[in-house]
C-alpha atoms as a PDB file:
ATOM      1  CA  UNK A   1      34.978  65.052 182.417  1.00  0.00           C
ATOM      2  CA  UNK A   2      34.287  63.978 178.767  1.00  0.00           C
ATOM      3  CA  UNK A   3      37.644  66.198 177.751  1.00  0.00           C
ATOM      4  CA  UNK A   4      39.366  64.163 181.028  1.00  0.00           C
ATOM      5  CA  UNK A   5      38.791  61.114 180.115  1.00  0.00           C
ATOM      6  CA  UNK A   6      39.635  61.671 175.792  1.00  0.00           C
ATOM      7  CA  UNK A   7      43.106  62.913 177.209  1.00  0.00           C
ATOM      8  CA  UNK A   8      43.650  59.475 179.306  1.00  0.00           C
ATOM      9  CA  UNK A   9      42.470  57.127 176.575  1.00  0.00           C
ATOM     10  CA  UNK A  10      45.606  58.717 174.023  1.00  0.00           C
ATOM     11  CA  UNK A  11      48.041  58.828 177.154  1.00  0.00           C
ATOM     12  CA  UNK A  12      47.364  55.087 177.555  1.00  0.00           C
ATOM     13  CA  UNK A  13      47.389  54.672 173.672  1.00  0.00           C
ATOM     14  CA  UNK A  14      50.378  56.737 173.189  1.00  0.00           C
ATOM     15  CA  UNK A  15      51.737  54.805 176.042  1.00  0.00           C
ATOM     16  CA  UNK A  16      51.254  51.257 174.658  1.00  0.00           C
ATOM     17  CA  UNK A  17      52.233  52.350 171.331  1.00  0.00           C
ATOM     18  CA  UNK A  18      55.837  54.032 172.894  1.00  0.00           C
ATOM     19  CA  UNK A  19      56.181  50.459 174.612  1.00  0.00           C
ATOM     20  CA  UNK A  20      55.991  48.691 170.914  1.00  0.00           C
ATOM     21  CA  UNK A  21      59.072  51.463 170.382  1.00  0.00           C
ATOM     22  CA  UNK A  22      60.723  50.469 173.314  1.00  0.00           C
ATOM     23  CA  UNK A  23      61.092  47.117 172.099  1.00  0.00           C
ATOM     24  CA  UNK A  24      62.555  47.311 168.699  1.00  0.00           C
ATOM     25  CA  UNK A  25      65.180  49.917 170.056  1.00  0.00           C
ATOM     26  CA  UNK A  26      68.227  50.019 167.758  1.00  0.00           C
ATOM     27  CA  UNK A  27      70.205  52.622 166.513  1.00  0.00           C
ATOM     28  CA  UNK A  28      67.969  53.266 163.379  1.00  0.00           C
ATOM     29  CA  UNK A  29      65.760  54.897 166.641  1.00  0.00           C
ATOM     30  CA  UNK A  30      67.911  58.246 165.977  1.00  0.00           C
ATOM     31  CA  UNK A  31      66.685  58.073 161.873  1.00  0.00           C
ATOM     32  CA  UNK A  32      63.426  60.551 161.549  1.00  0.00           C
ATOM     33  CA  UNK A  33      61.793  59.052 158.661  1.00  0.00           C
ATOM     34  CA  UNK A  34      59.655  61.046 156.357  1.00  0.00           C
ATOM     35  CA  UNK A  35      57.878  60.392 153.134  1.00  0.00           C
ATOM     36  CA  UNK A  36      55.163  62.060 150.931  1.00  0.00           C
ATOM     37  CA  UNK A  37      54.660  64.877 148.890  1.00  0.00           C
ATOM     38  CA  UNK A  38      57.120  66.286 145.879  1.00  0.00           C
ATOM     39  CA  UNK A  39      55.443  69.820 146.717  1.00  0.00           C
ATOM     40  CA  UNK A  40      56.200  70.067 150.065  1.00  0.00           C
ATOM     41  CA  UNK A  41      59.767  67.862 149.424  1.00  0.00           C
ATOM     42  CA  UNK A  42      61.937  70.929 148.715  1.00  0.00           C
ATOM     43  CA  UNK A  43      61.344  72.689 152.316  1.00  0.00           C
ATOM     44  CA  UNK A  44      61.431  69.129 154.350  1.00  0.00           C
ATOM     45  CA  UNK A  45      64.598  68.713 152.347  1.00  0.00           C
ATOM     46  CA  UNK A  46      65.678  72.599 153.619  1.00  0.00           C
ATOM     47  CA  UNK A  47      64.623  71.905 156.932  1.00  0.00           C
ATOM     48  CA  UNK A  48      66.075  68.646 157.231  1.00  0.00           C
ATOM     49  CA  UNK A  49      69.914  69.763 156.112  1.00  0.00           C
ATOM     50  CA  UNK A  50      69.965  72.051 158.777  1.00  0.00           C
ATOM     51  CA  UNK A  51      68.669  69.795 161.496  1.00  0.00           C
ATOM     52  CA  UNK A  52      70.873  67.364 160.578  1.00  0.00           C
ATOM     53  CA  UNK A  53      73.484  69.776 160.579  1.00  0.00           C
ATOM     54  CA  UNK A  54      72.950  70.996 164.059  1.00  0.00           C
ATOM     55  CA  UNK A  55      71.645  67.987 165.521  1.00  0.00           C
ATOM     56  CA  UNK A  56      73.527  65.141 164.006  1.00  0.00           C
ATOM     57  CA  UNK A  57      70.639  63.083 164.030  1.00  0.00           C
ATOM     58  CA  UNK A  58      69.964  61.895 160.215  1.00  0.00           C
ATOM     59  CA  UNK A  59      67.073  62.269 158.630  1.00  0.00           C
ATOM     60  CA  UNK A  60      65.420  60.270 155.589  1.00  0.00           C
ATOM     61  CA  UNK A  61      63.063  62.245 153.499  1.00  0.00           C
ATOM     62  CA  UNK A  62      61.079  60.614 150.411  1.00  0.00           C
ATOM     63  CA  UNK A  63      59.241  61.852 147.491  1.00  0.00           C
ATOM     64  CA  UNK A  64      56.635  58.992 146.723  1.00  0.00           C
ATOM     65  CA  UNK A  65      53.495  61.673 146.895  1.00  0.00           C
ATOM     66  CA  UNK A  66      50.833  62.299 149.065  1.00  0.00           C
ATOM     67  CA  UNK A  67      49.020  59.320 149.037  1.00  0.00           C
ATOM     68  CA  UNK A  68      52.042  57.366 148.861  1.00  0.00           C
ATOM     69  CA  UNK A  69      53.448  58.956 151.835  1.00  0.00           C
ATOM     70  CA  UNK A  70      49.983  58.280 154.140  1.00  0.00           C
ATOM     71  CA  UNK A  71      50.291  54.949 152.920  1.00  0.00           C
ATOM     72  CA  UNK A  72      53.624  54.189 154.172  1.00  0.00           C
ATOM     73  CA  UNK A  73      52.601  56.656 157.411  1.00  0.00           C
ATOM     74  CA  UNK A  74      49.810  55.192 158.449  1.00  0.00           C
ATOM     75  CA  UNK A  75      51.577  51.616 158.109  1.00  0.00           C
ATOM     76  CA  UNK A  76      53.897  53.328 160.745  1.00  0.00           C
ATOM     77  CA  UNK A  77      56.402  53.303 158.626  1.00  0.00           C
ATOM     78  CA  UNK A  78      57.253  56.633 158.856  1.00  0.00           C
ATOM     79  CA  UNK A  79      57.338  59.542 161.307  1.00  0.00           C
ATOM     80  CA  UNK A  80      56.403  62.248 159.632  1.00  0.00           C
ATOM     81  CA  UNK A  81      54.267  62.253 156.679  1.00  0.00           C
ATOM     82  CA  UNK A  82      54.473  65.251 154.336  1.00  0.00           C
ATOM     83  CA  UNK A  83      51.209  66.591 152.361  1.00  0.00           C
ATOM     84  CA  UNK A  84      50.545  69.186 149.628  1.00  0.00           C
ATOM     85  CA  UNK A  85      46.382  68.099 150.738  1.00  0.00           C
ATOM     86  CA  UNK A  86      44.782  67.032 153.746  1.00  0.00           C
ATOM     87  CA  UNK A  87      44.477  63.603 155.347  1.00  0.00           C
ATOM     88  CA  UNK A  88      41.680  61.910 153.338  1.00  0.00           C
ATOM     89  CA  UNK A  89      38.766  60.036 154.920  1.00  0.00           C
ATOM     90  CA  UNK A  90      40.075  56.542 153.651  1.00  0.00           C
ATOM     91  CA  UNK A  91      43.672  57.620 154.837  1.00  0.00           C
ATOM     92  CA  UNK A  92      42.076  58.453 158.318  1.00  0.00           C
ATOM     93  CA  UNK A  93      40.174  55.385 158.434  1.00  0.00           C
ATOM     94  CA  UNK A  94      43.719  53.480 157.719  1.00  0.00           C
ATOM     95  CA  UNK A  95      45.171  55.236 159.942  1.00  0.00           C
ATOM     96  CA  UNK A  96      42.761  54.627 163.075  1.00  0.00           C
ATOM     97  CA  UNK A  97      42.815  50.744 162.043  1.00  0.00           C
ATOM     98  CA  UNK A  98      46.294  50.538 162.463  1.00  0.00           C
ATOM     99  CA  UNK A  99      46.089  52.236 165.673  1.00  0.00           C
ATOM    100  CA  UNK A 100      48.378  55.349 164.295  1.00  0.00           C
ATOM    101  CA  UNK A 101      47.394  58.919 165.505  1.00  0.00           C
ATOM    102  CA  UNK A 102      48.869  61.855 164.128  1.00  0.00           C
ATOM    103  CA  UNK A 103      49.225  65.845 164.389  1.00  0.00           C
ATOM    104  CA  UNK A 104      48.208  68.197 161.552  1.00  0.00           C
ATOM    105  CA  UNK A 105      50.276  70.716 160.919  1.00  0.00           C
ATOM    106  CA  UNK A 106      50.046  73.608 158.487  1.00  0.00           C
ATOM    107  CA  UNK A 107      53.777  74.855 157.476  1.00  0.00           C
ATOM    108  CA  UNK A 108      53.811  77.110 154.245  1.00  0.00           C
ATOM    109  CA  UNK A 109      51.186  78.207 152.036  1.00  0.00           C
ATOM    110  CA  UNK A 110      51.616  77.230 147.706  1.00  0.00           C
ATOM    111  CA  UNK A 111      50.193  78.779 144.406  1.00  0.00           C
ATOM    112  CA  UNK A 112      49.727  76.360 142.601  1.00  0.00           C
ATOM    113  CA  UNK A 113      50.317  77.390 139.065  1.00  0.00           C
ATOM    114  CA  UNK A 114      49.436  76.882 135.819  1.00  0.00           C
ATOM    115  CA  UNK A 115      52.189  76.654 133.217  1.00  0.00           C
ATOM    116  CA  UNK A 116      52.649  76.852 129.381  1.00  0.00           C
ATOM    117  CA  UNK A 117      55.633  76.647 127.330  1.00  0.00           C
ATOM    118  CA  UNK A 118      57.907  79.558 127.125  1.00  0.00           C
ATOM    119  CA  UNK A 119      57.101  79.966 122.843  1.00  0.00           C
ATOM    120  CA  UNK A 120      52.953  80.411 123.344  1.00  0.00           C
ATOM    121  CA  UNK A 121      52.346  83.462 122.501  1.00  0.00           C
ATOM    122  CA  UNK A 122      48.935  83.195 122.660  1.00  0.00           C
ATOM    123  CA  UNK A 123      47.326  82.628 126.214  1.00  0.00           C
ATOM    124  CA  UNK A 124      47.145  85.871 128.152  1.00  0.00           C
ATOM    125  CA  UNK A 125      45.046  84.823 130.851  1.00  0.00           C
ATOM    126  CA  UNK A 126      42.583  81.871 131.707  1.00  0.00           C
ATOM    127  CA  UNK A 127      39.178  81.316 133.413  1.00  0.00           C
ATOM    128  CA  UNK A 128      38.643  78.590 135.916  1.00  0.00           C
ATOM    129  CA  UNK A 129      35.717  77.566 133.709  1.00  0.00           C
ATOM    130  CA  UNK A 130      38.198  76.813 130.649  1.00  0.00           C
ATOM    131  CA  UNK A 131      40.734  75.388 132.645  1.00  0.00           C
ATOM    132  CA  UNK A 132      37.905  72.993 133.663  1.00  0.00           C
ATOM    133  CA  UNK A 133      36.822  72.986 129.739  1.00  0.00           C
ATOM    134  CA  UNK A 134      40.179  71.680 129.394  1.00  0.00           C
ATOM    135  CA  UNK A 135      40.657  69.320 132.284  1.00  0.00           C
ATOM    136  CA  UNK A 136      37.592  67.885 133.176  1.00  0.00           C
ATOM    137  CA  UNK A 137      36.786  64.001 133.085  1.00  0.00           C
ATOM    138  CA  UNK A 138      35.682  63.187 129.544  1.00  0.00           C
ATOM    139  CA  UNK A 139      37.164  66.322 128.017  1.00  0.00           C
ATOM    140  CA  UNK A 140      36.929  66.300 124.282  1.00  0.00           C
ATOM    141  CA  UNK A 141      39.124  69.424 123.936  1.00  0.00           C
ATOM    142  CA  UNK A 142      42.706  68.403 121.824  1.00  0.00           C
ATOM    143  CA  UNK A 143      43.419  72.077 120.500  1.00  0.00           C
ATOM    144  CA  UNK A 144      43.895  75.122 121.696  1.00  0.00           C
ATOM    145  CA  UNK A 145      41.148  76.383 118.934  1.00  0.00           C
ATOM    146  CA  UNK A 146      38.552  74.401 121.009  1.00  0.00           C
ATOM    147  CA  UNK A 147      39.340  76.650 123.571  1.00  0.00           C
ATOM    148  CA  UNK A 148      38.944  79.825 122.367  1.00  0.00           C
ATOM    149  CA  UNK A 149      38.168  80.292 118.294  1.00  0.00           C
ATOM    150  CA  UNK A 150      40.991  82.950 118.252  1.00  0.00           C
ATOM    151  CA  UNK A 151      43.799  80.915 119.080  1.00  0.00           C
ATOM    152  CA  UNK A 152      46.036  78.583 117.429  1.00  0.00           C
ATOM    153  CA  UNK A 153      44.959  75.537 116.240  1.00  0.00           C
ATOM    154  CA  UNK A 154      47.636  73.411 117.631  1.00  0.00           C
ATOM    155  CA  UNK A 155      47.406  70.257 119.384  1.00  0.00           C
ATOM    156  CA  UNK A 156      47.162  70.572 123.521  1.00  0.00           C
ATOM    157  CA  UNK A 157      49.587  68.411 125.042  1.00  0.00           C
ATOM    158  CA  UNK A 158      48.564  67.895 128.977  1.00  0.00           C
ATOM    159  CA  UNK A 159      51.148  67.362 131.600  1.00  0.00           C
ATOM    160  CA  UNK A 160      49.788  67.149 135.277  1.00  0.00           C
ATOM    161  CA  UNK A 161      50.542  64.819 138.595  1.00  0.00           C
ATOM    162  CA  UNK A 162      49.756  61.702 138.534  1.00  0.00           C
ATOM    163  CA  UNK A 163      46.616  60.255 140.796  1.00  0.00           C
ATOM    164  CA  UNK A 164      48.663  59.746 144.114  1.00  0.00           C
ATOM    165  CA  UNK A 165      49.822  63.703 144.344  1.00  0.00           C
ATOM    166  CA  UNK A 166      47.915  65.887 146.769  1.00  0.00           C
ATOM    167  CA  UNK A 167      48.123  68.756 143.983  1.00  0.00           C
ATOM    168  CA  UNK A 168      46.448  66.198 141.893  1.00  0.00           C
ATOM    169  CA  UNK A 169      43.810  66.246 144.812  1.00  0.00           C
ATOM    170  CA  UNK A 170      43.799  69.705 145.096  1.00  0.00           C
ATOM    171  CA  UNK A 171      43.533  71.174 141.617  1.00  0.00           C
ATOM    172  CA  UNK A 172      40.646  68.741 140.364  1.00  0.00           C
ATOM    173  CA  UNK A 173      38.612  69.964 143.758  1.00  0.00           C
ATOM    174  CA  UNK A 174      39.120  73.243 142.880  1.00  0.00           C
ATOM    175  CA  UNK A 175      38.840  73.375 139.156  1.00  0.00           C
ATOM    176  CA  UNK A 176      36.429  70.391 138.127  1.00  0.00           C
ATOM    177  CA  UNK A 177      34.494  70.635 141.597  1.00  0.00           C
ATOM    178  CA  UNK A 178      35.511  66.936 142.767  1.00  0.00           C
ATOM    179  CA  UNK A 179      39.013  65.682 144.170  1.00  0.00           C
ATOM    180  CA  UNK A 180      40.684  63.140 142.005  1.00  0.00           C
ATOM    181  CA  UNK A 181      38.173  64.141 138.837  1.00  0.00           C
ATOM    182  CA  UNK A 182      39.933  64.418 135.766  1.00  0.00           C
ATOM    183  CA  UNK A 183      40.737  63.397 132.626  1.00  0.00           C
ATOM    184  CA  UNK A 184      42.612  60.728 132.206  1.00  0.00           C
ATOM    185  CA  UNK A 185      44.500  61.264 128.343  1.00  0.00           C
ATOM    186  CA  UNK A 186      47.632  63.410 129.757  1.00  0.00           C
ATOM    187  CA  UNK A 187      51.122  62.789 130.770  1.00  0.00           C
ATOM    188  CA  UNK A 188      50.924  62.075 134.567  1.00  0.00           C
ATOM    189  CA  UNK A 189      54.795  62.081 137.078  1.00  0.00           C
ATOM    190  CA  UNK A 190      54.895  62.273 140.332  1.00  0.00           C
ATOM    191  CA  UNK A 191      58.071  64.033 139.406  1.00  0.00           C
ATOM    192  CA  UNK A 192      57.407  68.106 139.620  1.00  0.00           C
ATOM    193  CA  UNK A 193      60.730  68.195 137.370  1.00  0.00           C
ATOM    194  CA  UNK A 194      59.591  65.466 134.802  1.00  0.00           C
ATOM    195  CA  UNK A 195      56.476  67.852 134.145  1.00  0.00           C
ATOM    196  CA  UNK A 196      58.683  71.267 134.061  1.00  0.00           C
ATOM    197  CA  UNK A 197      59.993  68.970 131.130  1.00  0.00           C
ATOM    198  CA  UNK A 198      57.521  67.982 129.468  1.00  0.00           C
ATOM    199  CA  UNK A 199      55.419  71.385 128.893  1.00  0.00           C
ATOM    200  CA  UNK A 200      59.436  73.322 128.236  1.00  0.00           C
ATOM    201  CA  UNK A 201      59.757  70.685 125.562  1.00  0.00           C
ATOM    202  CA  UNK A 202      56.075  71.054 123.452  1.00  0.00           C
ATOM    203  CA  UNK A 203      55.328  74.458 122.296  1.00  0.00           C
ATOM    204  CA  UNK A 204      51.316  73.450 122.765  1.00  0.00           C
ATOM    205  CA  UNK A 205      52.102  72.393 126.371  1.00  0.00           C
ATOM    206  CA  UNK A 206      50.319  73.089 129.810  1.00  0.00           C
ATOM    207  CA  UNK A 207      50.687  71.727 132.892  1.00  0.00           C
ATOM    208  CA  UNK A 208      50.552  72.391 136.538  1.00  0.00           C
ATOM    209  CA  UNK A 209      51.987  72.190 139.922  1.00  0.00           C
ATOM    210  CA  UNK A 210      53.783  74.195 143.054  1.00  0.00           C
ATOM    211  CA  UNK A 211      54.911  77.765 142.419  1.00  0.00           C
ATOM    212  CA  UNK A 212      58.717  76.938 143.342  1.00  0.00           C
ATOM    213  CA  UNK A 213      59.299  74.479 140.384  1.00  0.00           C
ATOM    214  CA  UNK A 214      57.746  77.234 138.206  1.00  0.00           C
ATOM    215  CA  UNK A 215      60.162  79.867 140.006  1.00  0.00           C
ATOM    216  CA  UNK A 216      62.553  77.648 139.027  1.00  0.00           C
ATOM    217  CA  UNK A 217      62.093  77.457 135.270  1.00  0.00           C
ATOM    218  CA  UNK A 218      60.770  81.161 134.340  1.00  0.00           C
ATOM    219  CA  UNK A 219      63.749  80.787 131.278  1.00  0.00           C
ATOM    220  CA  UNK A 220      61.357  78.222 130.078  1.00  0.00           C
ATOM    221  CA  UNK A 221      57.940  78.001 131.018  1.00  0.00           C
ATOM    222  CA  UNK A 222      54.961  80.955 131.662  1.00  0.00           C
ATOM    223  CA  UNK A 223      52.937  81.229 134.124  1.00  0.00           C
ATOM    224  CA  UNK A 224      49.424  81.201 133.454  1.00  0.00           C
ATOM    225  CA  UNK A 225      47.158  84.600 135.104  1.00  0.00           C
ATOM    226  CA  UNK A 226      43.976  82.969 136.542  1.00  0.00           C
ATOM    227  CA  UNK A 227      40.759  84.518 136.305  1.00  0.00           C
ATOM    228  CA  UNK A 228      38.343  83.058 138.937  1.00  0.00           C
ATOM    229  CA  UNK A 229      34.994  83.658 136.832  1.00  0.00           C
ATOM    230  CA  UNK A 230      34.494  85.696 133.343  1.00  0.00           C
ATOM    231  CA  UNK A 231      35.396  89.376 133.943  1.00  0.00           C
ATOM    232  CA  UNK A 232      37.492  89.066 137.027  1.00  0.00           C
ATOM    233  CA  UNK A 233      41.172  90.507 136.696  1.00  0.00           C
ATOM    234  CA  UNK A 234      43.455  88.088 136.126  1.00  0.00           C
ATOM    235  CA  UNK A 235      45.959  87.086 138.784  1.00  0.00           C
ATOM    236  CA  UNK A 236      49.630  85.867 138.832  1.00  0.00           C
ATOM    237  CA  UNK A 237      50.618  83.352 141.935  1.00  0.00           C
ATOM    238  CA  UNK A 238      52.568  84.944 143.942  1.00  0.00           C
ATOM    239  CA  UNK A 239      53.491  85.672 147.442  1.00  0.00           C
ATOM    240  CA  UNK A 240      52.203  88.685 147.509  1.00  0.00           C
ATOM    241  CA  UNK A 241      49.062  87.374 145.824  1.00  0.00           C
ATOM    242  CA  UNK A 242      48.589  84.328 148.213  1.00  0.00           C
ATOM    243  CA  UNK A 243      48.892  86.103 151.283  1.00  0.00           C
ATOM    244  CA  UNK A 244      46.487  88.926 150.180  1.00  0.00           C
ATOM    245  CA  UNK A 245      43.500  86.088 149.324  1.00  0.00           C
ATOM    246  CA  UNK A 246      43.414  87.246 145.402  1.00  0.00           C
ATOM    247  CA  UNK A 247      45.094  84.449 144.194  1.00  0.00           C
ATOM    248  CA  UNK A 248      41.826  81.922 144.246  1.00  0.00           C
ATOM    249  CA  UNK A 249      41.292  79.222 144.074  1.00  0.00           C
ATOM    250  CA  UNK A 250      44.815  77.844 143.439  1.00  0.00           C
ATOM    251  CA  UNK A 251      46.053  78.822 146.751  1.00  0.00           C
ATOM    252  CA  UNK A 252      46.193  76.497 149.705  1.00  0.00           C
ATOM    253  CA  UNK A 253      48.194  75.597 152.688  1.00  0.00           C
ATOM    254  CA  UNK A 254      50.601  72.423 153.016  1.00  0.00           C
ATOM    255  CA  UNK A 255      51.457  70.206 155.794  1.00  0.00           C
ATOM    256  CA  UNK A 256      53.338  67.982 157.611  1.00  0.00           C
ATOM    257  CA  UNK A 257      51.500  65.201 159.566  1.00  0.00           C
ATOM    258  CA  UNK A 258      53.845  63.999 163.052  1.00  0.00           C
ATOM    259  CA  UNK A 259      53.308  60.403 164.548  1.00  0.00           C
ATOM    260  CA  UNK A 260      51.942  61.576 167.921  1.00  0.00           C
ATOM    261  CA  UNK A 261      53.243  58.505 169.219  1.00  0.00           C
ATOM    262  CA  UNK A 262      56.696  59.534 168.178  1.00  0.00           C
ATOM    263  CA  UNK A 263      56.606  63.068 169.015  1.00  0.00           C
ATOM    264  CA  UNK A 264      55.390  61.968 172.416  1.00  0.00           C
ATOM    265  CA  UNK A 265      58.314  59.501 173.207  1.00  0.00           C
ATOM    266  CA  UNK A 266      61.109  60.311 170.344  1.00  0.00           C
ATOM    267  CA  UNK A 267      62.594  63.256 171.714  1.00  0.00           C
ATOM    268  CA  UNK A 268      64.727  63.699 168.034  1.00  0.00           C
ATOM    269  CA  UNK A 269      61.343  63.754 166.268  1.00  0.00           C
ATOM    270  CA  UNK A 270      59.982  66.647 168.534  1.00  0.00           C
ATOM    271  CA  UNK A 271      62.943  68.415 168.795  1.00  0.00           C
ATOM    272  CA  UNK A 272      62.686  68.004 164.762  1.00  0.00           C
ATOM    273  CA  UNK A 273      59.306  69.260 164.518  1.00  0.00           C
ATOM    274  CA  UNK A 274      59.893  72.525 166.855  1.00  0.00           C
ATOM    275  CA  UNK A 275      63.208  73.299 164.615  1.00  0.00           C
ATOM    276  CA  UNK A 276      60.887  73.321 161.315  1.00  0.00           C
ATOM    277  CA  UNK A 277      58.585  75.481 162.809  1.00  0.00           C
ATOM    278  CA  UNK A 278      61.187  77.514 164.373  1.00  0.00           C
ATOM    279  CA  UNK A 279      62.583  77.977 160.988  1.00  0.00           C
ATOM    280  CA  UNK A 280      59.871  77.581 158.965  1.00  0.00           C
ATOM    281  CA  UNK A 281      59.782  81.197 157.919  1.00  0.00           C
ATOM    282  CA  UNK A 282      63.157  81.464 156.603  1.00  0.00           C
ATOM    283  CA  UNK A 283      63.530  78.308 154.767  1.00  0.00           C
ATOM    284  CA  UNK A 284      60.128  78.117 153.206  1.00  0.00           C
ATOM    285  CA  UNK A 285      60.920  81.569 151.517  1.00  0.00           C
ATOM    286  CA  UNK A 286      64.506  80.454 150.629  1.00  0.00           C
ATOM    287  CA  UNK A 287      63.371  77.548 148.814  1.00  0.00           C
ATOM    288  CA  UNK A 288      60.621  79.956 147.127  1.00  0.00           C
ATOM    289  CA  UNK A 289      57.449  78.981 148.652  1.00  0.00           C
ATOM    290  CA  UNK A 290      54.994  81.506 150.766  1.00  0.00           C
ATOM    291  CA  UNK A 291      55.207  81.760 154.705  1.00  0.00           C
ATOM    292  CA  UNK A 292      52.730  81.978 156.633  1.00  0.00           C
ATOM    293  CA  UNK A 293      51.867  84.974 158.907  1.00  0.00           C
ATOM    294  CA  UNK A 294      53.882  84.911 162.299  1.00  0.00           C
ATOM    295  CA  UNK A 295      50.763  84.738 163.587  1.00  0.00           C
ATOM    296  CA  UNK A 296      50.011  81.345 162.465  1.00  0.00           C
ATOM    297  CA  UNK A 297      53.398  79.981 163.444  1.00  0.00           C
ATOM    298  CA  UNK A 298      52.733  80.982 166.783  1.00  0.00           C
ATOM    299  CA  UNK A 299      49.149  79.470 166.758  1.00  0.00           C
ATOM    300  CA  UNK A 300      50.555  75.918 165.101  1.00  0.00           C
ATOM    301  CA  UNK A 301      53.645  75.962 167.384  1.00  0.00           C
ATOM    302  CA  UNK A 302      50.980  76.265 170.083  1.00  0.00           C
ATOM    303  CA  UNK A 303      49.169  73.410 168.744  1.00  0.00           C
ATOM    304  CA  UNK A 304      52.211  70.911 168.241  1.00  0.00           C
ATOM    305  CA  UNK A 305      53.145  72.000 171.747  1.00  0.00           C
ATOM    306  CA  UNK A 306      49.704  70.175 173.255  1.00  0.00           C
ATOM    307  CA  UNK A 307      50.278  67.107 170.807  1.00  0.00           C
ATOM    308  CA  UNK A 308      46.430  67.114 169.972  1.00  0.00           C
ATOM    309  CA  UNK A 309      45.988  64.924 167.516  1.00  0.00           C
ATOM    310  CA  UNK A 310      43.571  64.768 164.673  1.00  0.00           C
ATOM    311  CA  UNK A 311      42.513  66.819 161.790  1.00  0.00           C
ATOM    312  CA  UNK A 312      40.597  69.961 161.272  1.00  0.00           C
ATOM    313  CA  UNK A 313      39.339  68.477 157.920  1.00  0.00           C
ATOM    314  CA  UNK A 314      36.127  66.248 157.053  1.00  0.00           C
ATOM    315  CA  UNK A 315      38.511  63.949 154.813  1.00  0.00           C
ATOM    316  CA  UNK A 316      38.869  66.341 151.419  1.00  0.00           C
ATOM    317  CA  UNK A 317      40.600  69.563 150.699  1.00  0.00           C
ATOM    318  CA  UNK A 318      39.017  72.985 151.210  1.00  0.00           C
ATOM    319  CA  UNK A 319      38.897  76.047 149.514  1.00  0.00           C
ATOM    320  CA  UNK A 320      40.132  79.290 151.152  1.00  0.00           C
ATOM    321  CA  UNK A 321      40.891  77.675 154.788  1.00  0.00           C
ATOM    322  CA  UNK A 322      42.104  79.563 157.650  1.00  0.00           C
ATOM    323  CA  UNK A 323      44.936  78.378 159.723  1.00  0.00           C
ATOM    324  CA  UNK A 324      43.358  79.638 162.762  1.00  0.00           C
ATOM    325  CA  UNK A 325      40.036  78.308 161.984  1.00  0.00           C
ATOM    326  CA  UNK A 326      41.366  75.144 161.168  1.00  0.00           C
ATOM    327  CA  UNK A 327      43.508  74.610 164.409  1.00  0.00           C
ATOM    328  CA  UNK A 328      40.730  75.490 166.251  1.00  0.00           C
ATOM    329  CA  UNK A 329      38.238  72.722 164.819  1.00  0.00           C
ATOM    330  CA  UNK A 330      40.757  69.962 165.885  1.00  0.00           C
ATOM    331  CA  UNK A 331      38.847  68.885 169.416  1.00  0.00           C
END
């Protein structure tokens, strides 16, 4: 009854809500707009060409980060909102003010990766304790010496995403313990390619973000083996890596997030959403990010298909997630 009753309150939301549509119809109707995440840009950008190549119905995709791209989502603004983290709470609560509800959708998995300039010579391999050493809030660590005694002592120069990035989001949760805890004396972009810059131009750089910009720039940068605790054997990000669960605990899965509204009553934005699944496998390896299993496709195809909305999440990322546990928690 109670599971009755839920599915007629969002019909008659996603009802009144397709009537607001109805009204402002104009050609810009056939324009899927999406915004959010640099990470997760490339393979929105992928998917998007194709559609569009198909289809003929354009499609608008922005870069203006995570939290940028909720913003701008949740503002209805946008159809599809694309995340490198999940929803937070104060993006949900947004959201449900402005009466917007939305479908979670995991569509590639990303190492994110720790970089150094292409000239050190010097760091082999790092623990998640020194990488918090390094990054934590209040961090008095300038040299590389203050790292470990053996090493250089050269200045550390810091490149990272700035506070609106989901990988921003991500790392400090998984390195420093906290989302969005950090220190604040580095050289923030929301631009992945600013920061493949920035550490290929200063020999004491490091920096981090999404495998493909690193897959991208192997002439210039390294990427950094992660140890997850002292003694542990260091591990390269990878797909092979990812998918195997040794690559911890800089591996996580990225999203899109669909107006349900508009994949209820825009047939172009459903009929957008099924052809990124559909081809989800081949263009998130062509643009060098990690696929998920088949299995998962199936399971999140399944799950667009009953346009539940909602999020598996309590409002902050999580370590080590399952796809199918995660689909399963959305009620």
């Amino acid at each position: 009854m109670k599971t009755q009753l839920f599915r007629n309150t969002l019909m008659a939301s996603l009802i009144v809500q397709a009537f607001s549509f109805s009204h402002m119809a104009t050609a810009a109707d056939k324009i899927i707009k999406i915004d959010g995440s640099s990470t997760v840009y490339p393979i929105t950008e992928a998917v998007a060409e194709e559609f569009q190549r198909a289809k003929g119905v354009k499609v608008t995709v922005g870069e203006s980060g995570t939290g940028g791209g909720f913003k701008k989502f949740c503002r209805g603004e946008t159809d599809i909102s694309d995340a490198s983290r999940p929803i937070s709470q104060k993006e949900i609560d947004a959201c449900k003010e402005a009466g917007v509800q939305y479908i979670e959708l995991p569509i590639a998995y990303d190492a994110l990766t720790v970089v150094v300039n292409g000239k050190n010579d010097w760091l082999k391999q790092i623990t998640v304790a020194d990488l918090k050493k390094i990054w934590e809030p209040g961090s008095k660590v300038k040299s590389w010496k203050q790292v470990n005694a053996a090493f250089p002592d050269k200045p550390i120069n810091l490149y990272g995403p700035g506070t609106a990035s989901g990988t921003f989001d991500y790392f400090t949760e998984a390195v420093n313990g906290k989302a969005q805890a950090s220190r604040t004396d580095y050289t923030p972009s929301e631009d992945d390619n600013v920061l493949v810059q920035g550490v290929a131009g200063n020999v004491g750089g490091m920096g981090y973000f999404g495998l493909a910009y690193y897959l991208e720039n192997t002439d210039k940068l390294k990427a950094v083996p992660i140890m997850a605790k002292e003694g542990a054997k260091p591990v390269l990000p990878s797909e092979a890596t990812v998918m195997d669960g040794t690559y911890q605990p800089l591996s996580r899965p990225i999203f899109i997030y669909v107006n349900a509204t508009a994949a209820a009553f825009k047939p172009e934005v459903k009929a957008f959403v099924n052809f990124y699944l559909d081809n989800a496998p081949e263009l998130v390896k062509e643009v060098k990010y990690v696929p998920l299993p088949k299995n998962d496709y199936e399971a999140v195809k399944a799950h667009f298909k009953s346009l539940k909305p909602g999020t598996g999440f309590n409002g902050s990322p999580e370590i080590g997630i399952k796809i199918t546990d995660l689909l399963s928690r959305i009620k």
